[in-house]
Protein backbone atom coordinates (compact mmCIF):
# COMPACT_ATOMS: atom_id res chain seq x y z
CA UNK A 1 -17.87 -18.48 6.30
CA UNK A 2 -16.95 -16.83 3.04
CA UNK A 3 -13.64 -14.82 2.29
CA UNK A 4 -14.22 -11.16 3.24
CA UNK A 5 -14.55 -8.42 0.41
CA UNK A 6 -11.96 -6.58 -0.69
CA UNK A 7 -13.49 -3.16 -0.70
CA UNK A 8 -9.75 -1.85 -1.27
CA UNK A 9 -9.60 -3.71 -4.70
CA UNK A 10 -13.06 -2.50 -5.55
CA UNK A 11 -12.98 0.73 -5.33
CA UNK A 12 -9.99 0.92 -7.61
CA UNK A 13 -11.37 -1.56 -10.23
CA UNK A 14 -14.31 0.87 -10.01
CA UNK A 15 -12.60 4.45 -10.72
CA UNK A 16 -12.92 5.66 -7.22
CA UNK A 17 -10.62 7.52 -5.12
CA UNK A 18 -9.71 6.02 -2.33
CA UNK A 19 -7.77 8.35 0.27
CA UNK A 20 -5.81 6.30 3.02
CA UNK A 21 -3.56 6.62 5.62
CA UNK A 22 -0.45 5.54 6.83
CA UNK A 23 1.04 3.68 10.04
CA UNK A 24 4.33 3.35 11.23
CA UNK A 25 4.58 3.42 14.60
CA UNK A 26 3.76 -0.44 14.71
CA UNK A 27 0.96 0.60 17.61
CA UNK A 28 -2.72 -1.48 17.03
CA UNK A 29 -3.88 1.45 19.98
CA UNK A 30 -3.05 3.64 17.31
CA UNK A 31 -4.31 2.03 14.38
CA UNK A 32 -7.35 1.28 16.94
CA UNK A 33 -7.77 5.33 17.22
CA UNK A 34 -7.22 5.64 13.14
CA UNK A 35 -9.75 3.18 12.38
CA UNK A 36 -12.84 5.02 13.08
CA UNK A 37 -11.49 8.29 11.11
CA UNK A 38 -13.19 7.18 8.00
CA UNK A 39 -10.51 6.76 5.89
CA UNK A 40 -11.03 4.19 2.79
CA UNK A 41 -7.64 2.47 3.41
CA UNK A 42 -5.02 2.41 6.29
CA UNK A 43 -1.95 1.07 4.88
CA UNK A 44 0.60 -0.60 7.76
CA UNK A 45 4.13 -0.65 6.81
CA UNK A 46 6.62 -3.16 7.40
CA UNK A 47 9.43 -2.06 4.92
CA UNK A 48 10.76 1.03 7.18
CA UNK A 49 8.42 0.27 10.29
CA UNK A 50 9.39 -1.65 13.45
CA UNK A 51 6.70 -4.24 12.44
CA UNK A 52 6.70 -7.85 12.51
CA UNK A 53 3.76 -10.33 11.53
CA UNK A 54 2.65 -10.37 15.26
CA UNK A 55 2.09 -6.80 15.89
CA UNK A 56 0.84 -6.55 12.00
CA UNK A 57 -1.88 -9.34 13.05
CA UNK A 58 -3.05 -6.87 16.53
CA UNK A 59 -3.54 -4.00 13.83
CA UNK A 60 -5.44 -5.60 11.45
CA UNK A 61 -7.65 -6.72 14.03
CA UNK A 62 -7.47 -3.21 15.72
CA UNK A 63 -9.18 -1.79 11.96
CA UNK A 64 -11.42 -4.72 11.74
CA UNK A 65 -13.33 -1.79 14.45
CA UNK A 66 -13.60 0.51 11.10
CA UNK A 67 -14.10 1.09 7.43
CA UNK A 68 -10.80 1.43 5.99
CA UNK A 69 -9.82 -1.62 4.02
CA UNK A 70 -6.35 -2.65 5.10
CA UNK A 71 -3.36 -2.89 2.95
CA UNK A 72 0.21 -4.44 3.86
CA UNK A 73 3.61 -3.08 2.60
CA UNK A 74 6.15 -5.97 2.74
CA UNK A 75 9.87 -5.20 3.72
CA UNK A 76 10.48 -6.49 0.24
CA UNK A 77 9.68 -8.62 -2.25
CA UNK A 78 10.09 -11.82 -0.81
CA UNK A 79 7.89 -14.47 -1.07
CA UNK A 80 8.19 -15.91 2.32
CA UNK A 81 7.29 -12.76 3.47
CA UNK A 82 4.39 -12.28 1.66
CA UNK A 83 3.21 -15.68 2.41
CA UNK A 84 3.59 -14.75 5.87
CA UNK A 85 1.43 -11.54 5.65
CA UNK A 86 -1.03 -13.42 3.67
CA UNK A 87 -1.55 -16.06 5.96
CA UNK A 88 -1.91 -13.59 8.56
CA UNK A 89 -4.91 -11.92 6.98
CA UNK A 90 -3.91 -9.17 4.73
CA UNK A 91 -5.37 -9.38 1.21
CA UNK A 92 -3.63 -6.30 -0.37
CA UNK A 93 -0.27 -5.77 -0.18
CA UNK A 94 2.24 -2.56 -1.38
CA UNK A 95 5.14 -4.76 -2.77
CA UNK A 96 8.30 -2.15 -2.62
CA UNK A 97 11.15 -1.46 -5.18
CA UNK A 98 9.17 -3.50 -8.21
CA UNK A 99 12.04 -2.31 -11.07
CA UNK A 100 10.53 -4.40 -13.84
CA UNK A 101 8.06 -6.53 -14.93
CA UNK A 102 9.75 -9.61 -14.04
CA UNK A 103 9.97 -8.37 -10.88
CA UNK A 104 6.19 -7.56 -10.46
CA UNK A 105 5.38 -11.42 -11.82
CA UNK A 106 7.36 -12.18 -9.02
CA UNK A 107 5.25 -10.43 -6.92
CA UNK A 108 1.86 -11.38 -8.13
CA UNK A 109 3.27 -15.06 -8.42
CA UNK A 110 3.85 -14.98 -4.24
CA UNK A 111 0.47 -14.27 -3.91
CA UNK A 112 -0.84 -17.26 -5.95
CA UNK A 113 -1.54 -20.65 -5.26
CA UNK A 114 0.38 -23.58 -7.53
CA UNK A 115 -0.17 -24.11 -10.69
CA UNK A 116 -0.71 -19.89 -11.09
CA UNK A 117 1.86 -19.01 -8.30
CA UNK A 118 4.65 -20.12 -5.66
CA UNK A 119 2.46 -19.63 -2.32
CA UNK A 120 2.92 -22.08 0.14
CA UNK A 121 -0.70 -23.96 0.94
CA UNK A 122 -1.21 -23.73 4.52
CA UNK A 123 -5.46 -24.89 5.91
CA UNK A 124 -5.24 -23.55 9.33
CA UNK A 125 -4.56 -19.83 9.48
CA UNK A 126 -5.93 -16.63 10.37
CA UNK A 127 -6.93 -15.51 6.17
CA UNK A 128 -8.99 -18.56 6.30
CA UNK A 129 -10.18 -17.97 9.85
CA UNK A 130 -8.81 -20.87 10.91
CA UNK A 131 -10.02 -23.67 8.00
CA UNK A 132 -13.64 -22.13 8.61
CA UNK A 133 -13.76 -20.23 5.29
CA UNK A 134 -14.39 -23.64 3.39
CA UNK A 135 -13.42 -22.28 0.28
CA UNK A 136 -10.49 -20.08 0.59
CA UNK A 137 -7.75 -21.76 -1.25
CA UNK A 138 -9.94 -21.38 -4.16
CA UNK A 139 -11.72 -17.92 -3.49
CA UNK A 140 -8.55 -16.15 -1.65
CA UNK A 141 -6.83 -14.76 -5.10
CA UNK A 142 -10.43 -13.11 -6.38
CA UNK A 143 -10.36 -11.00 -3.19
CA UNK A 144 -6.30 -10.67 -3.48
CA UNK A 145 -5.15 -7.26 -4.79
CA UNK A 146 -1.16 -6.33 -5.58
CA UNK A 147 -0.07 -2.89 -5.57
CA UNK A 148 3.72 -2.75 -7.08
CA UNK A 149 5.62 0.34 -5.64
CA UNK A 150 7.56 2.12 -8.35
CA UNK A 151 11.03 3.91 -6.82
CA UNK A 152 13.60 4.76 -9.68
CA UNK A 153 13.97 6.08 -12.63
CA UNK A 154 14.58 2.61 -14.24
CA UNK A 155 11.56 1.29 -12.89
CA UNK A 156 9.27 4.36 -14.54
CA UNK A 157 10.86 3.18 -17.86
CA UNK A 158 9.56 0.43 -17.99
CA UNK A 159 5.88 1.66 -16.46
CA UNK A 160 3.63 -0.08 -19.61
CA UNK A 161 5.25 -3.43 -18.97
CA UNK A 162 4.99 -3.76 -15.45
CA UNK A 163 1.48 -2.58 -15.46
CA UNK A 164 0.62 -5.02 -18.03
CA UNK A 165 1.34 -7.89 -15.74
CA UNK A 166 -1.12 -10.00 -15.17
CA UNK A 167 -2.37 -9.96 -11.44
CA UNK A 168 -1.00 -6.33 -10.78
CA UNK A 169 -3.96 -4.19 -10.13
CA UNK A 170 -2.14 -0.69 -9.44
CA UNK A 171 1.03 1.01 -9.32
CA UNK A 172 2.09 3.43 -6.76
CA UNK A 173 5.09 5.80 -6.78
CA UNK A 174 7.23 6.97 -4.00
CA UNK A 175 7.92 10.81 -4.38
CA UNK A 176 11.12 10.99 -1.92
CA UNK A 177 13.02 7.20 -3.81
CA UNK A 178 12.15 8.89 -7.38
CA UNK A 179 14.02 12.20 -5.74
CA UNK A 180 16.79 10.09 -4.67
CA UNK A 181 17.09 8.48 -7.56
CA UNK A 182 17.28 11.36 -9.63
CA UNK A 183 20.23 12.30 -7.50
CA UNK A 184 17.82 14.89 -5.40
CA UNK A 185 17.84 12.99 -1.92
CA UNK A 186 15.36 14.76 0.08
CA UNK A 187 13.96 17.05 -2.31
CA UNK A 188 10.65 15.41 -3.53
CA UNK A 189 9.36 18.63 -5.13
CA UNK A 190 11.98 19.15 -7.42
CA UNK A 191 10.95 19.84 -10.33
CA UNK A 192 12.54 16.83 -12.19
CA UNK A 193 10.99 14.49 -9.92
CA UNK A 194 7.09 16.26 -9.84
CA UNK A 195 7.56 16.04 -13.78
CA UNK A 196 8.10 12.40 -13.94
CA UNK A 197 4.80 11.96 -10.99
CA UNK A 198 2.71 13.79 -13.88
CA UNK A 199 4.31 12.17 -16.83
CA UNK A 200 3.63 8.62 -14.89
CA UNK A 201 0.33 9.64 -14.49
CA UNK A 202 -0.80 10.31 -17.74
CA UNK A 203 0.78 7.21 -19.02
CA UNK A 204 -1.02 5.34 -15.81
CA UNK A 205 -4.46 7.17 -17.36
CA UNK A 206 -4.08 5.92 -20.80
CA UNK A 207 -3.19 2.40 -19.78
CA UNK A 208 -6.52 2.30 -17.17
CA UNK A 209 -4.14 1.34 -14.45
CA UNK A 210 -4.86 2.99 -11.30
CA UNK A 211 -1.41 5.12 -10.20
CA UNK A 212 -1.33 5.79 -6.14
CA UNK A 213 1.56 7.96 -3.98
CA UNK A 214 2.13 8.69 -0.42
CA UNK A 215 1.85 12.58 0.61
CA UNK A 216 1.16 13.21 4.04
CA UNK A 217 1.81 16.95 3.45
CA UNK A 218 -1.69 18.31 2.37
CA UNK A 219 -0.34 20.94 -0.50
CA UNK A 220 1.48 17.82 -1.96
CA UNK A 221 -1.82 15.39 -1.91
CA UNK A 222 -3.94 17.85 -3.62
CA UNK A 223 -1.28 18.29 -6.34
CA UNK A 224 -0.89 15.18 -6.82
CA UNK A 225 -4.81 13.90 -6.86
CA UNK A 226 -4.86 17.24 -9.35
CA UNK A 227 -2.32 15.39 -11.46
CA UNK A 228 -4.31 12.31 -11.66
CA UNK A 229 -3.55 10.06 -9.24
CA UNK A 230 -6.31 7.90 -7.97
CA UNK A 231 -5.23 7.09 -4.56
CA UNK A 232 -3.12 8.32 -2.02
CA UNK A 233 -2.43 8.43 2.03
CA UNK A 234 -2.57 11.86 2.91
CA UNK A 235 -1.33 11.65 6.39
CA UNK A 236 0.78 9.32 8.62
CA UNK A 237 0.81 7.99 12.12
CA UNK A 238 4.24 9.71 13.16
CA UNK A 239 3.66 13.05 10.99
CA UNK A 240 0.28 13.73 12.46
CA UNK A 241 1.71 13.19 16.37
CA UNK A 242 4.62 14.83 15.60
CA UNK A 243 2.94 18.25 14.17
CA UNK A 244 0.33 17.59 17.19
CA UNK A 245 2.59 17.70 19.85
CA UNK A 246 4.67 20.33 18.28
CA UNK A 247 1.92 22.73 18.04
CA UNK A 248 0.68 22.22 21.45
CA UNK A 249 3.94 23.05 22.67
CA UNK A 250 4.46 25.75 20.92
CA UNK A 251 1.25 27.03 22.50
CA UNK A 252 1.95 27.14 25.91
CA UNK A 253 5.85 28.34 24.78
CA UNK A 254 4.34 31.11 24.43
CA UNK A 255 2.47 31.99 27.59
C-alpha cells in the first residue's frame, strides 16, 4: 500500500481554489451527509469543537465516502496533539494562533520525523494503515501539508517571516480573532479588520503563499475570494442547520 495523495496540498501548490467546508458538531453522520456535497476540503475542528481523536477518526472515515480532502484543526499547537491527529490519519492540519515564525517551526517541526522534526515514531497506526503502507515513515511528510492560522495583529506583522518557514504551505486568517484583536469583538466587517484581510492578501500574492479564511456567510466568501484569497470554507455544519431549521419554522409560523 502506498501513502494516499494529498489532493488538499495539491491543489494549493497548483494555484487552484479550493472551497471547503466546515464541521463542528463532532457528528461522522454529518460529515457522512457533507461528504458527497462536492466540496474540495471539509475541514473538522477540534480547537472550539467537542472533538476528540476518536470521534475525529469516525469522520475521517465518514469522508473517505467523498471527494473532499480532509483537513484537521488542532486545539493548539501542541505537539502531542498533533502527533495524535497524525497518527490517526489526518495529513493536513489548521495549526491555530501561529504568532510568529518560531511558532510556525514549531508547528511544521511536530509534523516531522527526527532528524527534521520532534514526531514521535509510532509503526502500527491508522496513517500507515496499520504498518501496511511499507514506506510511510519515509513518504508520510511529502503528502503532509501545514496550514498556520493567523489571529492578531502581531501575528500579521510578522506575515513574510512566518510564511517563509520552511514546511508551511499556507496561511489562513481568522476574520472574527483579527476583529477581536483589533479591539472589535464581534464585528468582523469592520472596516479596520477587512483592510488588514486585503492588505494580508496582497502581501500573501507577492510572496506565492496561498492565504485561506473561514466565511460561512456567502456575501463575506465572495469578498473575500474577490480580495484574493485562494481558499476558504464557505459554510459550516452548525450555521447551515441552524438557518435550515430556522427557515422551516418560520414557514409554517406563518400559516
Amino acid at each position: 500500500m502506498d501513502v494516499p495523495k494529498n489532493k488538499f496540498k495539491r491543489a494549493l501548490a497548483e494555484g487552484r481554489r479550493p472551497i471547503g467546508f466546515w464541521l463542528s458538531l463532532g457528528s461522522p453522520a454529518v460529515a457522512e451527509v457533507v461528504a458527497g456535497a462536492g466540496y474540495d476540503w471539509v475541514l473538522v475542528d477540534t480547537e472550539h469543537s467537542p472533538n476528540e481523536v476518536p470521534g475525529v477518526i469516525d469522520q475521517l472515515r465518514a469522508l473517505e465516502g467523498g471527494p473532499a480532502s480532509p483537513v484537521v484543526r488542532p486545539a493548539w499547537n501542541d505537539p502531542v496533539l498533533i502527533k495524535r491527529l497524525l497518527d490517526a490519519g489526518a495529513q493536513s492540519l489548521l495549526v491555530p494562533f501561529v504568532r510568529d515564525a518560531e511558532e510556525a517551526a514549531r508547528a511544521v517541526a511536530a509534523t516531522r520525523y527526527p532528524p527534521r522534526g520532534i514526531r514521535g515514531v509510532a509503526t502500527i497506526t491508522r496513517a500507515s494503515r496499520y504498518g501496511r503502507v511499507s514506506d510511510y515513515l519515509r513518504a508520510a511528510e511529502d503528502e503532509l501539508c501545514v496550514v498556520v492560522q493567523l489571529e492578531t495583529r502581531g501575528s500579521l506583522a510578522e506575515l513574510e517571516a512566518i510564511a517563509a518557514v520552511p514546511g508551511v504551505d499556507a496561511l489562513f486568517v481568522g476574520p472574527s480573532d483579527l476583529a477581536a484583536d483589533w479591539g472589535h469583538l464581534g464585528e468582523p466587517r469592520h472596516p479596520e479588520v477587512q483592510a488588514a484581510i486585503a492588505d494580508a492578501c496582497a502581501r500573501c500574492a507577492r510572496l506565492g503563499k496561498p492565504l485561506g479564511t473561514f466565511a460561512p456567510i456567502e456575501d463575506d466568501a465572495r469578498r473575500y475570494l474577490e480580495m484574493g484569497v485562494r481558499f476558504a470554507a464557505v459554510g459550516a455544519d452548525a450555521v447551515v442547520l441552524r438557518r435550515g431549521t430556522d427557515a422551516l419554522r418560520e414557514t409554517f409560523r406563518r400559516l
